[in-house]
PDB file of N, CA and C in Angstrom:
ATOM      1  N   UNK A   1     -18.206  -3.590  18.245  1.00  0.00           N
ATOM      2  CA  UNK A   1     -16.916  -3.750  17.628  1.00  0.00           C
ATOM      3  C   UNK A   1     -17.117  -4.191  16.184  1.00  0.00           C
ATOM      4  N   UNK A   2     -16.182  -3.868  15.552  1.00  0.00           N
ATOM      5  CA  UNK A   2     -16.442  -3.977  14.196  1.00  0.00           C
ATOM      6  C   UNK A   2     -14.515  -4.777  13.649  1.00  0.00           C
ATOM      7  N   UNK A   3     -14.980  -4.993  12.236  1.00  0.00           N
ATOM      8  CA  UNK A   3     -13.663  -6.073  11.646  1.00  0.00           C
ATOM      9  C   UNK A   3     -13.574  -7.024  10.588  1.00  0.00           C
ATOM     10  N   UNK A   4     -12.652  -8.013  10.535  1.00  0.00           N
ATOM     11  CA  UNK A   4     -12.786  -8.338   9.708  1.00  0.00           C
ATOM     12  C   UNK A   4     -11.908 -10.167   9.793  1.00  0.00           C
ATOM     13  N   UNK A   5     -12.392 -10.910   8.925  1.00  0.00           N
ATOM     14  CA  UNK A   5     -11.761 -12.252   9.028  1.00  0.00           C
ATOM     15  C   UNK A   5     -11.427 -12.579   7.746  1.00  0.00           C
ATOM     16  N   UNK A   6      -9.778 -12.498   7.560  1.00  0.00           N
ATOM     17  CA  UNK A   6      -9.755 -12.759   6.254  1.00  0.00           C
ATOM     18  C   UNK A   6      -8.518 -14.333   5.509  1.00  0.00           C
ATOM     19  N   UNK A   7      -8.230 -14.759   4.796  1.00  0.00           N
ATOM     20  CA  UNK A   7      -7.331 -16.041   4.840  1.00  0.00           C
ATOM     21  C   UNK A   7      -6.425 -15.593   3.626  1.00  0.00           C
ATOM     22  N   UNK A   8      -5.217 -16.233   4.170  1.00  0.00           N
ATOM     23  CA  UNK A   8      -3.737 -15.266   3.599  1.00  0.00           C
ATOM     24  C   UNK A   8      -3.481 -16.612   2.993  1.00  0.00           C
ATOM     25  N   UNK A   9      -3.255 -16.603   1.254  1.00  0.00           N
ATOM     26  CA  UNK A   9      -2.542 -17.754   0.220  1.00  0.00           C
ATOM     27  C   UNK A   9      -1.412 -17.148   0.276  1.00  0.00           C
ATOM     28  N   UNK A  10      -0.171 -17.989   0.897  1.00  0.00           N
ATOM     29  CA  UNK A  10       0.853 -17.386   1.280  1.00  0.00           C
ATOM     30  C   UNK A  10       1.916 -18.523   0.193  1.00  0.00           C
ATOM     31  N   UNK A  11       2.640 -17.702  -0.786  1.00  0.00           N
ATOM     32  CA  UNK A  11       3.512 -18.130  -1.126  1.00  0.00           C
ATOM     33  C   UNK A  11       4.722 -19.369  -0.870  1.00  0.00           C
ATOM     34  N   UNK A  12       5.066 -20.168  -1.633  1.00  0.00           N
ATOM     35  CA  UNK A  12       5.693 -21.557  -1.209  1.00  0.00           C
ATOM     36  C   UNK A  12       6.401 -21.159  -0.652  1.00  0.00           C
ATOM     37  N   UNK A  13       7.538 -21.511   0.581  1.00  0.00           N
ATOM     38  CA  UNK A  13       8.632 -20.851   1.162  1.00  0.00           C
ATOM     39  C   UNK A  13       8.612 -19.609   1.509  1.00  0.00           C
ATOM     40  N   UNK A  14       6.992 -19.200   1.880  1.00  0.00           N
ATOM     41  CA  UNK A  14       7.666 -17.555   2.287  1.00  0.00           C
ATOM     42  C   UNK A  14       6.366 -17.058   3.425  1.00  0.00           C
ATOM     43  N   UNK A  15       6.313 -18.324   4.253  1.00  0.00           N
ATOM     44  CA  UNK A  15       5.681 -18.229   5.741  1.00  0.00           C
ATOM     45  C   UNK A  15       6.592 -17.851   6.846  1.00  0.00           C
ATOM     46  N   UNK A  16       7.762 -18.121   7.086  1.00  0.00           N
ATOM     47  CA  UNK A  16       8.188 -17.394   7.984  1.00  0.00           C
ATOM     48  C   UNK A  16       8.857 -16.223   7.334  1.00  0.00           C
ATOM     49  N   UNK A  17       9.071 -16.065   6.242  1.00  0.00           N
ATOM     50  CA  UNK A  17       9.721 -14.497   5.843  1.00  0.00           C
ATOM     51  C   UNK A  17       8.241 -13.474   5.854  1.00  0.00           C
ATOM     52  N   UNK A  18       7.013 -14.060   5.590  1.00  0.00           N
ATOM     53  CA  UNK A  18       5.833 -13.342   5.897  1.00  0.00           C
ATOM     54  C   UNK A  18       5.600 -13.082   7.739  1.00  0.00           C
ATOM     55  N   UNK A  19       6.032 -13.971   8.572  1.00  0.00           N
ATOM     56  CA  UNK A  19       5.661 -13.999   9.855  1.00  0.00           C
ATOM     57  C   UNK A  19       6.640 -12.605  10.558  1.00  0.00           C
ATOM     58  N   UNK A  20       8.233 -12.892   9.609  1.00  0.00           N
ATOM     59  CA  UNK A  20       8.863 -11.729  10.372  1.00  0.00           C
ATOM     60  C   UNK A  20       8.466 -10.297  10.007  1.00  0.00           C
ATOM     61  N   UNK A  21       8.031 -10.311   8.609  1.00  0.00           N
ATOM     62  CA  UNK A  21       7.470  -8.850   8.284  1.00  0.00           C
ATOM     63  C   UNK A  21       6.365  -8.445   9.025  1.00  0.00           C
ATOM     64  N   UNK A  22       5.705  -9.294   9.640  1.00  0.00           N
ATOM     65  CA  UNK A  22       4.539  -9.028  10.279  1.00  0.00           C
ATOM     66  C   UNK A  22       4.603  -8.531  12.075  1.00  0.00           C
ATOM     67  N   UNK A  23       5.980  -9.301  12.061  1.00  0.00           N
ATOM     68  CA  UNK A  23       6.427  -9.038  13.581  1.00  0.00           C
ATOM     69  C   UNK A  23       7.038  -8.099  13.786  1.00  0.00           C
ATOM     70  N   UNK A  24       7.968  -7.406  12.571  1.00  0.00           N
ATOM     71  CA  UNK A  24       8.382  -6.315  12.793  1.00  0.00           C
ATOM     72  C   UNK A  24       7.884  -4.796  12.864  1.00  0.00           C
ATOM     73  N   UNK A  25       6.602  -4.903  12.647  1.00  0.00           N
ATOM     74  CA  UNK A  25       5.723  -3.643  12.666  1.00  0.00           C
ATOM     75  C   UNK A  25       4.819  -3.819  14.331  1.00  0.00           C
ATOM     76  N   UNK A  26       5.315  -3.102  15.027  1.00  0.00           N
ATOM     77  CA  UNK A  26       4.977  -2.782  16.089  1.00  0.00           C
ATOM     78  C   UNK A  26       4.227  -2.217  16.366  1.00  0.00           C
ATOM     79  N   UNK A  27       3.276  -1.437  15.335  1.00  0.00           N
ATOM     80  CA  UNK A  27       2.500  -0.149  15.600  1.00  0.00           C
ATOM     81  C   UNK A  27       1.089  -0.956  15.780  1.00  0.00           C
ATOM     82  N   UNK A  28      -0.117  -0.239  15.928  1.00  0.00           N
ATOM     83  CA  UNK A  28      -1.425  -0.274  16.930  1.00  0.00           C
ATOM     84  C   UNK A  28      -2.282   0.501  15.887  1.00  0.00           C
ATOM     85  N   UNK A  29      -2.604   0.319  14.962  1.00  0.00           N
ATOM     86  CA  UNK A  29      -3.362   1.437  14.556  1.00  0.00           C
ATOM     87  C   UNK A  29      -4.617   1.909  15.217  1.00  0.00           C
ATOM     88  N   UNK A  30      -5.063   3.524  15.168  1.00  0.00           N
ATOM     89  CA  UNK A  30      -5.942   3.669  16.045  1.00  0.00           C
ATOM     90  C   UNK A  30      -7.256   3.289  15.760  1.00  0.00           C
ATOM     91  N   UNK A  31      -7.888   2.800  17.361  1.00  0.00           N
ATOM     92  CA  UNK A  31      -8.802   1.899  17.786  1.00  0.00           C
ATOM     93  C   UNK A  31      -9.261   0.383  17.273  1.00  0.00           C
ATOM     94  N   UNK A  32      -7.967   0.045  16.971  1.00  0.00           N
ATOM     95  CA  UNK A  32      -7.566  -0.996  16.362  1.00  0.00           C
ATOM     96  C   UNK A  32      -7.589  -1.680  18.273  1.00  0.00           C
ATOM     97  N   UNK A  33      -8.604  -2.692  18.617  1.00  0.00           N
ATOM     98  CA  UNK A  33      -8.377  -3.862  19.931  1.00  0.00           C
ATOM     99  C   UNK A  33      -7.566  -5.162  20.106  1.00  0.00           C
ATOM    100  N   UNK A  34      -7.837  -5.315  19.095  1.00  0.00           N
ATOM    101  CA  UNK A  34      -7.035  -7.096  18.587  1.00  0.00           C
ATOM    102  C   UNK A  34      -6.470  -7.532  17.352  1.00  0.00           C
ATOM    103  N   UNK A  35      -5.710  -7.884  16.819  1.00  0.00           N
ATOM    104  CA  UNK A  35      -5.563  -8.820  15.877  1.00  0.00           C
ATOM    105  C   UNK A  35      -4.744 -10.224  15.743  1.00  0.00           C
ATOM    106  N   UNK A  36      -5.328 -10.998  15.092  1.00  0.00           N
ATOM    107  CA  UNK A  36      -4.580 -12.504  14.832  1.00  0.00           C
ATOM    108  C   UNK A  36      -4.246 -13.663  14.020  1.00  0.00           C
ATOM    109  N   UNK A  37      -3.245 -14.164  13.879  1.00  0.00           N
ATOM    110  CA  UNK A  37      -3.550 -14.820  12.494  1.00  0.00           C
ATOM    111  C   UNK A  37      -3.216 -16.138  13.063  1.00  0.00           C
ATOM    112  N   UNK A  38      -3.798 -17.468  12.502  1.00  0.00           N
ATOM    113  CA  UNK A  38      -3.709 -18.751  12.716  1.00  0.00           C
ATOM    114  C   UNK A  38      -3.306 -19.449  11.455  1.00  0.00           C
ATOM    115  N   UNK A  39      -2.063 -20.802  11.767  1.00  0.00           N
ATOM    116  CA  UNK A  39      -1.846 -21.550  10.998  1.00  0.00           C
ATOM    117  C   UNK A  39      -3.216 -22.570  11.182  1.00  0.00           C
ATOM    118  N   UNK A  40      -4.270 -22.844  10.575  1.00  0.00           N
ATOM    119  CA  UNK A  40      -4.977 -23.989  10.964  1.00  0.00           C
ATOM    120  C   UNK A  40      -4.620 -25.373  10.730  1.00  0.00           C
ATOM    121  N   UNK A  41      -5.002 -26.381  11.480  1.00  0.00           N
ATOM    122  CA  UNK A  41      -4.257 -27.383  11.233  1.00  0.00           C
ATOM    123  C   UNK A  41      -4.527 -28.205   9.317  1.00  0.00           C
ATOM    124  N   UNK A  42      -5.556 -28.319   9.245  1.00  0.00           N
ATOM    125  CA  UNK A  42      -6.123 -28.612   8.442  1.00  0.00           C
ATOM    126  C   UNK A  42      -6.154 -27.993   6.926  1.00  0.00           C
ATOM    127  N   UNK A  43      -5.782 -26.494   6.916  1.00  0.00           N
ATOM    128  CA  UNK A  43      -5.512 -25.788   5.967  1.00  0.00           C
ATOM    129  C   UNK A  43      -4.403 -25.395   4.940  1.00  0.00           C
ATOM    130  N   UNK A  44      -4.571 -25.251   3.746  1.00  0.00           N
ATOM    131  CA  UNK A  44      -3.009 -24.355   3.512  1.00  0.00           C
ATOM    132  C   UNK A  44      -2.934 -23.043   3.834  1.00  0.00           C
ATOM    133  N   UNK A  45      -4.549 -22.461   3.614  1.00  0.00           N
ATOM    134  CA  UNK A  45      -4.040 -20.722   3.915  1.00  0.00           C
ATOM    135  C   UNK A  45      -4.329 -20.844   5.638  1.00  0.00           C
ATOM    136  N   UNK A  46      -3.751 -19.604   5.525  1.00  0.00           N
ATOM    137  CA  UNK A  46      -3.677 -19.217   6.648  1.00  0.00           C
ATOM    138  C   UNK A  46      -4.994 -18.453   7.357  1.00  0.00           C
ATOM    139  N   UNK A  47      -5.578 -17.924   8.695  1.00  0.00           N
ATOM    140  CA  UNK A  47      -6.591 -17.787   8.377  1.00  0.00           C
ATOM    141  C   UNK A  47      -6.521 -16.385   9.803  1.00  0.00           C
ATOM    142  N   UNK A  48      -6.973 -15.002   9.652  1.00  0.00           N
ATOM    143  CA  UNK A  48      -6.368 -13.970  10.595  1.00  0.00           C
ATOM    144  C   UNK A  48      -7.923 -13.417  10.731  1.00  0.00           C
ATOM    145  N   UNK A  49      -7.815 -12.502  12.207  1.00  0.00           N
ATOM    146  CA  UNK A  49      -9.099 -11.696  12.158  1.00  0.00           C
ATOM    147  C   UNK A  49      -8.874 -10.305  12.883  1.00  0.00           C
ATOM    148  N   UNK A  50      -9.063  -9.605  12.409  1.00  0.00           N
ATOM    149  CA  UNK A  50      -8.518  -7.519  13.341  1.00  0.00           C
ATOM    150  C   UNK A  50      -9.740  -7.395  13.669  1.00  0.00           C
ATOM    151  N   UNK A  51      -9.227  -6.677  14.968  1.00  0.00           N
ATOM    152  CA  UNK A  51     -11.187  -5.729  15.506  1.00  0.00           C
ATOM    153  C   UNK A  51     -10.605  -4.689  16.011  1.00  0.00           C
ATOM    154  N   UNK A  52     -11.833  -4.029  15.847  1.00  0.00           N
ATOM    155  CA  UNK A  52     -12.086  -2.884  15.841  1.00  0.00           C
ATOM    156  C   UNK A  52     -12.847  -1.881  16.774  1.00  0.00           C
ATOM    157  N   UNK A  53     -12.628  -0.979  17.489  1.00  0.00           N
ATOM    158  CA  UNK A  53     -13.708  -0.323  18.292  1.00  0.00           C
ATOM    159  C   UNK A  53     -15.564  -0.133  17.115  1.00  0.00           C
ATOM    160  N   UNK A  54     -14.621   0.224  15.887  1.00  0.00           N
ATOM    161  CA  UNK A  54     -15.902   1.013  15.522  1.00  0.00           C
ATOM    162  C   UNK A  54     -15.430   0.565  13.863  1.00  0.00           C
ATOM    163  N   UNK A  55     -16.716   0.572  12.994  1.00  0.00           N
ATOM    164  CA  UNK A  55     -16.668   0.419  11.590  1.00  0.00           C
ATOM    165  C   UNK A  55     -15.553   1.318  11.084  1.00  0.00           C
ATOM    166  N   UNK A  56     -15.681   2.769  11.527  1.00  0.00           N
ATOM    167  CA  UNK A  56     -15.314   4.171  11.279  1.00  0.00           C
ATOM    168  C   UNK A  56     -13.667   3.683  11.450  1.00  0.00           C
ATOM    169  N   UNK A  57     -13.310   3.074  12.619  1.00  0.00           N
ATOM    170  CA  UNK A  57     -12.225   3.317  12.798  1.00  0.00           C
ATOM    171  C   UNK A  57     -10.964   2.421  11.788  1.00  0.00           C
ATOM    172  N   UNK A  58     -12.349   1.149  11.352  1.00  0.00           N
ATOM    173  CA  UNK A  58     -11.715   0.106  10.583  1.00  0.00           C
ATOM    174  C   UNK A  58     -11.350   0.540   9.076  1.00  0.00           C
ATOM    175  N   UNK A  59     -12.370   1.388   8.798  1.00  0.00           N
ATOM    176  CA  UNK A  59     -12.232   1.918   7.462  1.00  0.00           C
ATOM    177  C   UNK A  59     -11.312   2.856   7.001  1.00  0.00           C
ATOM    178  N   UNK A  60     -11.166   3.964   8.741  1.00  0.00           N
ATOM    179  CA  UNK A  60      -9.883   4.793   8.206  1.00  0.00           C
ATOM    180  C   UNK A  60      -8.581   4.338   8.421  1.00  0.00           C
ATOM    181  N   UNK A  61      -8.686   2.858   8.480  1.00  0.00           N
ATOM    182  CA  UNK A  61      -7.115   1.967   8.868  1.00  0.00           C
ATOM    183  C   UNK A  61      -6.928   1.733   7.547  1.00  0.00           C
ATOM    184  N   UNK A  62      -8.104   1.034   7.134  1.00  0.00           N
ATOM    185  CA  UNK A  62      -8.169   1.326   5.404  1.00  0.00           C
ATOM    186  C   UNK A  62      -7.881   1.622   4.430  1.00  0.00           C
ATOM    187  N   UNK A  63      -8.033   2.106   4.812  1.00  0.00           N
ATOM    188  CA  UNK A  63      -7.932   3.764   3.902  1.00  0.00           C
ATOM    189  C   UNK A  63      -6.589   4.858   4.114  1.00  0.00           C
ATOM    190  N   UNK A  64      -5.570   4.507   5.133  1.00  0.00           N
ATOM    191  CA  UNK A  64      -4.564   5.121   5.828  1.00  0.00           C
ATOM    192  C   UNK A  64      -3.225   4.562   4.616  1.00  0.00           C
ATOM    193  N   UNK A  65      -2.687   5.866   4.251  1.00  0.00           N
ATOM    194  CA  UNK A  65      -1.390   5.703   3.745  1.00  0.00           C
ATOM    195  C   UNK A  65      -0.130   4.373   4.425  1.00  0.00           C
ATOM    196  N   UNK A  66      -0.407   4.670   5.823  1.00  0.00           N
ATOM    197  CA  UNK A  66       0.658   3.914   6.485  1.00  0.00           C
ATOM    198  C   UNK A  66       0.194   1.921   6.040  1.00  0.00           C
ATOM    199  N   UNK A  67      -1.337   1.984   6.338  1.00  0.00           N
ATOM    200  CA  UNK A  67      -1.730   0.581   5.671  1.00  0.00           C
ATOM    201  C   UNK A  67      -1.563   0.019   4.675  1.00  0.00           C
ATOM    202  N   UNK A  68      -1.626   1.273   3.338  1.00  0.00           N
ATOM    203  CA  UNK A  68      -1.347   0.657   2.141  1.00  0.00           C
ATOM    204  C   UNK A  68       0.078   0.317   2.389  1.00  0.00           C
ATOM    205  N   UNK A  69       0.960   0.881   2.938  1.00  0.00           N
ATOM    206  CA  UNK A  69       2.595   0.546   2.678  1.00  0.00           C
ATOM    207  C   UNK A  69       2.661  -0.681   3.571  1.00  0.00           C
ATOM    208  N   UNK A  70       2.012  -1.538   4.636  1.00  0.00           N
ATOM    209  CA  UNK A  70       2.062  -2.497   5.114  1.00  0.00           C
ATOM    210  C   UNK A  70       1.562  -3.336   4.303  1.00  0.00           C
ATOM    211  N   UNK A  71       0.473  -3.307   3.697  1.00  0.00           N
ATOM    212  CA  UNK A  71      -0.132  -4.178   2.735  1.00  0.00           C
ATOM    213  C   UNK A  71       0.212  -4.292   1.335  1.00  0.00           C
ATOM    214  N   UNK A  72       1.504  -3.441   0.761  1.00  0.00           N
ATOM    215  CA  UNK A  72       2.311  -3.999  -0.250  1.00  0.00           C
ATOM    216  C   UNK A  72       3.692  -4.787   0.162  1.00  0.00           C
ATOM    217  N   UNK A  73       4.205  -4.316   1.323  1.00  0.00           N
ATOM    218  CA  UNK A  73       5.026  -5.387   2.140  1.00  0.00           C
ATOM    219  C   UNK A  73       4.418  -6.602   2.014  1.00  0.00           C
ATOM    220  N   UNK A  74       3.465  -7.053   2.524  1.00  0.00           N
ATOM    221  CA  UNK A  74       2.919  -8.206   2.968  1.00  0.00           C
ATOM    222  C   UNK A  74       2.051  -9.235   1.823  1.00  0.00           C
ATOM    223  N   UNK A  75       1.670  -8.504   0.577  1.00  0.00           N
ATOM    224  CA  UNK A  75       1.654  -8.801  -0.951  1.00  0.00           C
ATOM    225  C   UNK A  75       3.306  -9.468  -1.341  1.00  0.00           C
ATOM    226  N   UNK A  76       3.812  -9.286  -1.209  1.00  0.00           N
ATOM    227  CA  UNK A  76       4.977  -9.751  -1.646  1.00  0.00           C
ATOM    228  C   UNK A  76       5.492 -11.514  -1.455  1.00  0.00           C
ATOM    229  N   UNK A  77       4.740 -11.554  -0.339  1.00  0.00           N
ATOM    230  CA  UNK A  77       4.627 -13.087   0.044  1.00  0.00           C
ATOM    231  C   UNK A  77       3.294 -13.940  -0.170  1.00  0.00           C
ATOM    232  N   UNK A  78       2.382 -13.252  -0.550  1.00  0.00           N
ATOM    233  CA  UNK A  78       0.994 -13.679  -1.063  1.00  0.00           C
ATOM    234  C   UNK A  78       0.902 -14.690  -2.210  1.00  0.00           C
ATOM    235  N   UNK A  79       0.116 -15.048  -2.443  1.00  0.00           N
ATOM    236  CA  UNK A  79       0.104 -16.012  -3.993  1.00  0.00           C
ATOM    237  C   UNK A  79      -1.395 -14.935  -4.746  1.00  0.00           C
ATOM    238  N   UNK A  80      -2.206 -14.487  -4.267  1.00  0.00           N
ATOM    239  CA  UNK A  80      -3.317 -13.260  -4.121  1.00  0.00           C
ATOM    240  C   UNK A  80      -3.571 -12.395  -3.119  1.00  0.00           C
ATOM    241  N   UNK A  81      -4.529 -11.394  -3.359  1.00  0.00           N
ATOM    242  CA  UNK A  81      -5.087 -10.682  -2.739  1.00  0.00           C
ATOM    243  C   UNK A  81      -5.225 -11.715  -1.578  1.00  0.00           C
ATOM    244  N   UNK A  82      -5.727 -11.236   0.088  1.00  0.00           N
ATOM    245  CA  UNK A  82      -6.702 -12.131   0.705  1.00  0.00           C
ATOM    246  C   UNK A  82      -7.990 -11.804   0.492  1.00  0.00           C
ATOM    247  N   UNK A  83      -8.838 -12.509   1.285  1.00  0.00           N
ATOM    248  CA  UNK A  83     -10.225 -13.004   1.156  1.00  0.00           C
ATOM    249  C   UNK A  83     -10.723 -12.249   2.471  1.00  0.00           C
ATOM    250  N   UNK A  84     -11.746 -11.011   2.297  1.00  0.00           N
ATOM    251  CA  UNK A  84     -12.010 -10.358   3.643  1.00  0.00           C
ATOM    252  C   UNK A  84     -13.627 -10.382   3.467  1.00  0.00           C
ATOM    253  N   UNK A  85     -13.442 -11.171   4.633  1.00  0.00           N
ATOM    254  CA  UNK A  85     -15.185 -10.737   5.356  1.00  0.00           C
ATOM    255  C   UNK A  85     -15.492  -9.753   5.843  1.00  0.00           C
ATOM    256  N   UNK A  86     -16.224  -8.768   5.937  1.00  0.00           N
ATOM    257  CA  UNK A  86     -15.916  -7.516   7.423  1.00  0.00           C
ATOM    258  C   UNK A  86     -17.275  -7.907   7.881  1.00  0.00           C
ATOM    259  N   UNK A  87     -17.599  -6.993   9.089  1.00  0.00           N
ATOM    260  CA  UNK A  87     -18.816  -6.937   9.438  1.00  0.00           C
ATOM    261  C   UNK A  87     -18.379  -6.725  11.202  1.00  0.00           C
ATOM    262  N   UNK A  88     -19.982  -6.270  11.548  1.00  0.00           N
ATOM    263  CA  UNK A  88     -19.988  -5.825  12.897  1.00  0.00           C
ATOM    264  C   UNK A  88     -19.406  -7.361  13.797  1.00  0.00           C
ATOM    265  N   UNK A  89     -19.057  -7.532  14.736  1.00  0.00           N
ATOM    266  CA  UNK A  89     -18.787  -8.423  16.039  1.00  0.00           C
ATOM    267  C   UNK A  89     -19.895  -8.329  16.891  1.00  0.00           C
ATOM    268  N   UNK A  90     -20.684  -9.764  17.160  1.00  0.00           N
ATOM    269  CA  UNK A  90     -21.877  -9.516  17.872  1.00  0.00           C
ATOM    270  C   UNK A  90     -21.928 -10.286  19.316  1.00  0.00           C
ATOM    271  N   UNK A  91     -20.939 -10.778  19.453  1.00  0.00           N
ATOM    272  CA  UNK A  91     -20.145 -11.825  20.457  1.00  0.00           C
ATOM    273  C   UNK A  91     -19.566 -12.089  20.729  1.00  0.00           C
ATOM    274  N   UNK A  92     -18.786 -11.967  21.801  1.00  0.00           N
ATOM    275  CA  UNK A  92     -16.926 -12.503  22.097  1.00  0.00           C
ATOM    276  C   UNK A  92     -16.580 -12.238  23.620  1.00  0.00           C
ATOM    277  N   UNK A  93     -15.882 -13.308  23.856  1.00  0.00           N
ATOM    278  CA  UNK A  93     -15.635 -13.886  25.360  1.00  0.00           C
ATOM    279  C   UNK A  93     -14.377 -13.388  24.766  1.00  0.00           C
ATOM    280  N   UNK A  94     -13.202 -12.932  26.153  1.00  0.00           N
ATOM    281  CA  UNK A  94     -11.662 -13.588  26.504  1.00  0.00           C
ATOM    282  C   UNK A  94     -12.078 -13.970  27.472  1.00  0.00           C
ATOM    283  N   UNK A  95     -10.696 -14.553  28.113  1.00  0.00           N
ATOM    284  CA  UNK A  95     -10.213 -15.104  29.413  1.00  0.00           C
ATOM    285  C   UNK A  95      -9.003 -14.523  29.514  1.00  0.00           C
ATOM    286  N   UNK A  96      -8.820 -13.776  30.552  1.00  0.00           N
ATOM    287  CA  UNK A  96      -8.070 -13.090  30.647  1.00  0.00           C
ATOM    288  C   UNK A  96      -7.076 -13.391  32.253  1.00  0.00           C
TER     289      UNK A  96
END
């Protein structure tokens, strides 16, 4: 699995107007497995991670028209860009 962990500087007053834009997109992109974002306790940004079946699949999410138009939505409540790590997944439990 492949992905990415990245931390969202989210604009003063505009965490839950960022949370509903985020809730209102329902879609799955393909081979897209998981994604999540955490308020940490300790933090101001916020801190999210997407996975992926495959590098391939992460890159053409990427790279997908429909992403860029989610990711200028979601700029709008930003204070910057976020901060992305990517890289393969070499470990991971659920409990299911």
């Amino acid at each position: 699995m492949y992905g990415t962990i990245f931390k969202l500087n989210i604009k003063d007053g505009h965490h839950e107007a960022l949370l509903n834009e985020i809730r209102q997109d329902k879609s799955f992109p393909a081979g897209m497995k998981a994604w999540f974002i955490m308020n940490p306790d300790e933090k101001e940004e916020w801190i999210g991670v997407a996975i992926f079946d495959s590098k391939e699949a992460y890159i053409a999410n990427a790279e997908s028209p429909e992403q860029h138009k989610r990711f200028v939505k979601i700029m709008l409540h930003l204070e910057s860009e976020p901060s992305w790590t990517d890289g393969e997944f070499v470990f991971g439990q659920l409990n299911s």
